[in-house]
N, C-alpha and C. Protein backbone atom coordinates (compact mmCIF):
# COMPACT_ATOMS: atom_id res chain seq x y z
N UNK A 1 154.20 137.32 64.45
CA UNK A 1 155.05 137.07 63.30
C UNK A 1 156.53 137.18 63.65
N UNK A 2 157.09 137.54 64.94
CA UNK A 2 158.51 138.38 65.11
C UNK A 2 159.11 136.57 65.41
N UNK A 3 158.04 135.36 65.67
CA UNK A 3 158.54 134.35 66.23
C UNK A 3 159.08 133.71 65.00
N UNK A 4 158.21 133.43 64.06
CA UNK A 4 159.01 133.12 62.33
C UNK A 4 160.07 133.75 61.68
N UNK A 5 159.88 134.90 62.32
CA UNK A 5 161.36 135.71 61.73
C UNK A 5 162.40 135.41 62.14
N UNK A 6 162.26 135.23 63.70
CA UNK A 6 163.97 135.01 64.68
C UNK A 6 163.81 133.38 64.10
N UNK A 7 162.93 132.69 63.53
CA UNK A 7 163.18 131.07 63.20
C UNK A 7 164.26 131.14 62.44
N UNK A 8 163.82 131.63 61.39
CA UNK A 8 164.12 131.66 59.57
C UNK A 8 165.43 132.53 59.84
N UNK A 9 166.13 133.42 60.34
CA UNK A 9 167.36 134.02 61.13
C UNK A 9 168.11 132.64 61.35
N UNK A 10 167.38 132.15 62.13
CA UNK A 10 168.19 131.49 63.57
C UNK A 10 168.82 130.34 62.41
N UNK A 11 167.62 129.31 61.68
CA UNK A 11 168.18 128.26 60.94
C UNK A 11 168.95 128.58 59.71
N UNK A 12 168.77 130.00 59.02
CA UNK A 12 169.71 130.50 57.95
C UNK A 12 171.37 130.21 58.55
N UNK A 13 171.33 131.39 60.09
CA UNK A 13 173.01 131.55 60.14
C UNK A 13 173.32 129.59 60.94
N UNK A 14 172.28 128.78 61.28
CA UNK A 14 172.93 127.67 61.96
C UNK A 14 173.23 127.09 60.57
N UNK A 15 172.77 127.24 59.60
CA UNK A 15 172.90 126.38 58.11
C UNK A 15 174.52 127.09 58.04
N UNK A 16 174.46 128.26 58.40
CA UNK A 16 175.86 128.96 57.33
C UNK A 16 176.95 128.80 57.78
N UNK A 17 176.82 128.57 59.52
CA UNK A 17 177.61 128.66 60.60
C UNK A 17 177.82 127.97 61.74
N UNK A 18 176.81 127.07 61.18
CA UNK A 18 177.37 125.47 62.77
C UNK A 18 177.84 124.90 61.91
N UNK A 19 178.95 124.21 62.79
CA UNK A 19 179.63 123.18 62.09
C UNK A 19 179.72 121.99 63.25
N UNK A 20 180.13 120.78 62.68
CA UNK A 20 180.16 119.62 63.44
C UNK A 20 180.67 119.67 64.32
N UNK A 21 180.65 119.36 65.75
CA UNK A 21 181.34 118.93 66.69
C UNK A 21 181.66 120.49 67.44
N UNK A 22 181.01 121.56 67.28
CA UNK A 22 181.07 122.90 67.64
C UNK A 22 179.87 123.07 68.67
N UNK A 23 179.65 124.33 69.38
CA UNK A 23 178.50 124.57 70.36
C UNK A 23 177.38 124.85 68.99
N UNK A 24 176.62 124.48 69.49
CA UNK A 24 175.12 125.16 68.13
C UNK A 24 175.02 126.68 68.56
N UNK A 25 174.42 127.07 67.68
CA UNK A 25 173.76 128.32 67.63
C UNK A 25 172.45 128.64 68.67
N UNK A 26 172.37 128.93 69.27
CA UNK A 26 171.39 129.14 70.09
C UNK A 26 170.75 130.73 69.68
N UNK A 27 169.34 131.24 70.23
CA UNK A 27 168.41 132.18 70.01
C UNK A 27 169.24 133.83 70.56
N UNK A 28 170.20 133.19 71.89
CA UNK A 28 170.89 133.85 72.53
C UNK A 28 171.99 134.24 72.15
N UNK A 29 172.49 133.90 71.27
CA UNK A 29 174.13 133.65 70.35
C UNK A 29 174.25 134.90 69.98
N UNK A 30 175.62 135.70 70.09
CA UNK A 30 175.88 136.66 69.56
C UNK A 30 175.02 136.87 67.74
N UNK A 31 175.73 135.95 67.51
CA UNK A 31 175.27 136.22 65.52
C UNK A 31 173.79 136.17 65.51
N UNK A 32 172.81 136.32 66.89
CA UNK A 32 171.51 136.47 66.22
C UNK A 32 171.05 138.32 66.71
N UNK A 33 172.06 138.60 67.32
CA UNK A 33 171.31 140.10 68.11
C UNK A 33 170.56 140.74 67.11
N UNK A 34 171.62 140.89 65.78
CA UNK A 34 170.33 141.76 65.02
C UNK A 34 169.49 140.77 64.51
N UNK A 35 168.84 139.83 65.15
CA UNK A 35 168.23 138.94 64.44
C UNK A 35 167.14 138.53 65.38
N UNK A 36 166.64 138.95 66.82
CA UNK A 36 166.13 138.67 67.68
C UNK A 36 164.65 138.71 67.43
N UNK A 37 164.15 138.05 68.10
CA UNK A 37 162.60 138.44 67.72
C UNK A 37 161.67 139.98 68.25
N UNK A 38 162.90 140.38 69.63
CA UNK A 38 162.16 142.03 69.69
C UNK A 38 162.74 142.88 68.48
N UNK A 39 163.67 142.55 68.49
CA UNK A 39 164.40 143.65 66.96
C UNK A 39 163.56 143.69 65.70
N UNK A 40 162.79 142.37 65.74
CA UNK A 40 162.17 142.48 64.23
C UNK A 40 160.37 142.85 65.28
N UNK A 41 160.29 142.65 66.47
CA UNK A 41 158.61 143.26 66.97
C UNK A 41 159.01 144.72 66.73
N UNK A 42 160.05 145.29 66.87
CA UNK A 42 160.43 146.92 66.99
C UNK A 42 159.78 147.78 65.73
N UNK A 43 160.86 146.48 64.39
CA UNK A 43 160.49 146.86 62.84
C UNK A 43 158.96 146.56 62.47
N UNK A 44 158.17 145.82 63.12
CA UNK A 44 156.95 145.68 62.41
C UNK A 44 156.21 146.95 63.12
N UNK A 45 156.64 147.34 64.57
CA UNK A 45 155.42 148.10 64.92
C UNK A 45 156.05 149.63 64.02
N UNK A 46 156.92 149.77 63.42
CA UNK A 46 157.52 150.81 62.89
C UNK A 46 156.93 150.98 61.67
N UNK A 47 156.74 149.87 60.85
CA UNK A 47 156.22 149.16 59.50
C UNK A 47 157.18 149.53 58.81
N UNK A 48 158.82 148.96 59.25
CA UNK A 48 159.53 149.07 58.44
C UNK A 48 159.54 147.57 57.30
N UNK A 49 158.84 147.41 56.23
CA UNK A 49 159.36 146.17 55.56
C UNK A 49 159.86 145.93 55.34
N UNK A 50 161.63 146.90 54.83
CA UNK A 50 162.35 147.13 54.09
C UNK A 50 163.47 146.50 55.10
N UNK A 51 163.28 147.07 56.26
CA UNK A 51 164.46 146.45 57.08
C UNK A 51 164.07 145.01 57.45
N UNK A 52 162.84 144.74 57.59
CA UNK A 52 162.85 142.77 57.48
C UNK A 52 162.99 142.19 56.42
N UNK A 53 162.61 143.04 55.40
CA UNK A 53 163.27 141.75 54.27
C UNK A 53 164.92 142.11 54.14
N UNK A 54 165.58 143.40 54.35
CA UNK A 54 166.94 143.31 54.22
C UNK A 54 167.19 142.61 55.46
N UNK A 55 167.09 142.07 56.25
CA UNK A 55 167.40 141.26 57.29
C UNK A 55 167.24 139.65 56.90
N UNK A 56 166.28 139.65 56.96
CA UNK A 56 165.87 138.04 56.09
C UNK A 56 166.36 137.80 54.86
N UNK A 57 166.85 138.76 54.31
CA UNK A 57 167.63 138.43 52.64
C UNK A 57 168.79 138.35 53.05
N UNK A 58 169.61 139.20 54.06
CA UNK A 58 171.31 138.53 54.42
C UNK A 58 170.72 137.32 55.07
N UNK A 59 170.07 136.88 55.76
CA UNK A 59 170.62 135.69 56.30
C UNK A 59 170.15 134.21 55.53
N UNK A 60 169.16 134.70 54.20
CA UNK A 60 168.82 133.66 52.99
C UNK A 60 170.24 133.51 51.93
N UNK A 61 171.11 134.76 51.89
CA UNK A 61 171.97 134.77 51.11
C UNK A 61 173.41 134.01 52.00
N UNK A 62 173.54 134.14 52.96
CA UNK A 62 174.36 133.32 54.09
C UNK A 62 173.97 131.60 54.08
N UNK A 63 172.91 131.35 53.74
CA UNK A 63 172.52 129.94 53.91
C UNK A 63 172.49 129.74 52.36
N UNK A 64 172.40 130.33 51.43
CA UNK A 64 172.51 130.25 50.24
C UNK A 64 173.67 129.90 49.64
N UNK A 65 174.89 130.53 50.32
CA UNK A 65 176.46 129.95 50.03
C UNK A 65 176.70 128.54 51.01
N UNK A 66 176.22 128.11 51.86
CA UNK A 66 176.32 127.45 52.42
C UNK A 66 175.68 125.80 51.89
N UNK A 67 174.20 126.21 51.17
CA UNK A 67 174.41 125.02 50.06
C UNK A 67 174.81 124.81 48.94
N UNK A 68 175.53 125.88 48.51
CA UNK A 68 176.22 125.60 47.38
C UNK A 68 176.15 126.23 46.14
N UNK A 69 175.52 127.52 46.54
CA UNK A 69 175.05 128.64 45.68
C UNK A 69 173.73 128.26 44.91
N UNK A 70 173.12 129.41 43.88
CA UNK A 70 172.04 128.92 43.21
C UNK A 70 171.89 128.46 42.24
N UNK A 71 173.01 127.69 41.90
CA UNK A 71 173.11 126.81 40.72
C UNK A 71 172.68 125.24 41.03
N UNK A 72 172.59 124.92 43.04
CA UNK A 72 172.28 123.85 43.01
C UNK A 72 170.82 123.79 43.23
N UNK A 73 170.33 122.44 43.31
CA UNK A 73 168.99 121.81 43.64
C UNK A 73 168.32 122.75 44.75
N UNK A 74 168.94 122.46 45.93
CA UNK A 74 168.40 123.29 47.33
C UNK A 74 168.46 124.81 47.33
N UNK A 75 169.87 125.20 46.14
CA UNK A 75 170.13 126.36 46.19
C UNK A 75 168.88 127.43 45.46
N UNK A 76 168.40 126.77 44.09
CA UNK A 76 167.26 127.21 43.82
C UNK A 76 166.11 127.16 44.34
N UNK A 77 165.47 126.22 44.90
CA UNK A 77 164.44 126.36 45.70
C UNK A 77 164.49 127.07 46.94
N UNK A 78 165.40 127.38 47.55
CA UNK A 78 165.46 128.62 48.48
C UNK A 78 165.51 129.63 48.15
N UNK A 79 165.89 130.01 46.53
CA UNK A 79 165.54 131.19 46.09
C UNK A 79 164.71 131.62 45.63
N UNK A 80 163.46 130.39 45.11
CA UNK A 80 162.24 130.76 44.85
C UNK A 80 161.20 130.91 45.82
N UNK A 81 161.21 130.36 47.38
CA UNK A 81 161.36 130.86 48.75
C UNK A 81 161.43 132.12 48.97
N UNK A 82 162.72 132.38 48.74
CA UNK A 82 163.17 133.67 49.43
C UNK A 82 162.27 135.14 48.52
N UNK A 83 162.24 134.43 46.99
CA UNK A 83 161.93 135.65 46.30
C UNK A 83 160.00 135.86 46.47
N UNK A 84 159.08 134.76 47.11
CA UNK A 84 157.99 134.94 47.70
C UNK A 84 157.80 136.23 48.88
N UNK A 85 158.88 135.55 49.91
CA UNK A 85 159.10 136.60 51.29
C UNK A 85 159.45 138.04 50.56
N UNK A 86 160.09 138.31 49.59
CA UNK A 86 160.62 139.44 48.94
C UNK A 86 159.93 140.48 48.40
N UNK A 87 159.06 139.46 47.63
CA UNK A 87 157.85 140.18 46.66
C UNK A 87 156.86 140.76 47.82
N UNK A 88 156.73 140.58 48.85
CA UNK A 88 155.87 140.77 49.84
C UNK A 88 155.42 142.37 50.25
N UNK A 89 154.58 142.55 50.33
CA UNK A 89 154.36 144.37 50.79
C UNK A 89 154.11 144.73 51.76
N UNK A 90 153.38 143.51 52.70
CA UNK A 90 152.63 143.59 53.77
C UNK A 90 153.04 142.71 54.74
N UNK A 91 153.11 142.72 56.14
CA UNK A 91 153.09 141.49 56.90
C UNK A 91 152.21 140.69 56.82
N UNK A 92 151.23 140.79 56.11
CA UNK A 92 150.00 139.88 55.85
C UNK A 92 150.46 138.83 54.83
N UNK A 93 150.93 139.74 54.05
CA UNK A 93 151.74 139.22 52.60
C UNK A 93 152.82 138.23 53.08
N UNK A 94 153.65 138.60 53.68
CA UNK A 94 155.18 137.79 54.38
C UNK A 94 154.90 136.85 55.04
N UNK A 95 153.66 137.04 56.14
CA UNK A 95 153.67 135.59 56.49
C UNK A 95 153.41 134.23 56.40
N UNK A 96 152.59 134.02 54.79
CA UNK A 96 152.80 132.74 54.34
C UNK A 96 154.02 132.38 53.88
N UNK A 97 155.04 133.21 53.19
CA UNK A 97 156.15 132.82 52.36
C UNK A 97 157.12 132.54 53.95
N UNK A 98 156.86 133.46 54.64
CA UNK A 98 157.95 133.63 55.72
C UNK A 98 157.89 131.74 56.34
N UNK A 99 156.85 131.20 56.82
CA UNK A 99 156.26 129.97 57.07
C UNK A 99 157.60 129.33 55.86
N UNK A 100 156.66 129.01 55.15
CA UNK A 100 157.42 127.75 54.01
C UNK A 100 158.52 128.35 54.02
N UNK A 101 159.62 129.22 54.05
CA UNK A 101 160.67 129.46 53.84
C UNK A 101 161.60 128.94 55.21
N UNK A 102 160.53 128.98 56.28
CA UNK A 102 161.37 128.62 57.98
C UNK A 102 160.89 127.38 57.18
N UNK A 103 159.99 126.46 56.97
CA UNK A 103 160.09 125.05 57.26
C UNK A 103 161.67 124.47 56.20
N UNK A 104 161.59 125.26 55.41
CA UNK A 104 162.46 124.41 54.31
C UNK A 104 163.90 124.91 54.98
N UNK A 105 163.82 126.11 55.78
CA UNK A 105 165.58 126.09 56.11
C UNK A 105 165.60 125.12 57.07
N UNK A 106 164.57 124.86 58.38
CA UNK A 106 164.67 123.96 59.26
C UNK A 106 165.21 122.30 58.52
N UNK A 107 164.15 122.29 57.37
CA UNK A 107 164.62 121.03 56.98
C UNK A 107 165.59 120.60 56.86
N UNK A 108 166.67 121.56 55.92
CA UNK A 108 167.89 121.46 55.42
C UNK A 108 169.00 121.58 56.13
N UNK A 109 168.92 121.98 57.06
CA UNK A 109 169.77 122.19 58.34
C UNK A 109 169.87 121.08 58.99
């Protein structure tokens, strides 16, 4: 699961924070350290939930200003996304929402 997490990271801050004609964001990029996929294997073997969804909620709320807050089209459906991954208790629980929430940031990006 730590591989969907560094996804849904990675395409949140490239949504919030690539811009045209700039280097992309890469897995390696400073702005992902706390965002890596051992950082979040660390938190699951810990069973911290609290720190992956506060991790995955800054970087849904970073891509969230980036389309245009949640008053728009994309902006709401990433929040009904995000609030699936949220409601979650379990990693069992997170990893369907976690899924559809990486495909739709990949998309939009």
């Amino acid at each position: 699961m730590e591989l969907p997490l560094e996804s849904v990271a990675l395409y949140a801050l490239k949504l919030a924070y690539e811009s045209e004609g700039s280097s992309p964001i890469l897995r390696d990029d400073p702005a992902m350290s706390d965002y890596q996929r051992d950082v979040f294997a660390f938190d699951l073997r810990k069973g911290d939930i609290d720190a992956i969804q506060d991790k995955i909620e800054r970087c849904v709320a970073l891509a969230l200003d980036a389309l245009g807050g949640a008053q728009t089209v994309m902006g709401r459906e990433l929040q009904k996304l995000a609030a699936g991954f949220s409601n979650a208790q379990t990693p069992e629980q997170m990893h369907p929402a976690l899924l559809t929430l990486k495909d739709y940031l990949k998309d939009v990006q």
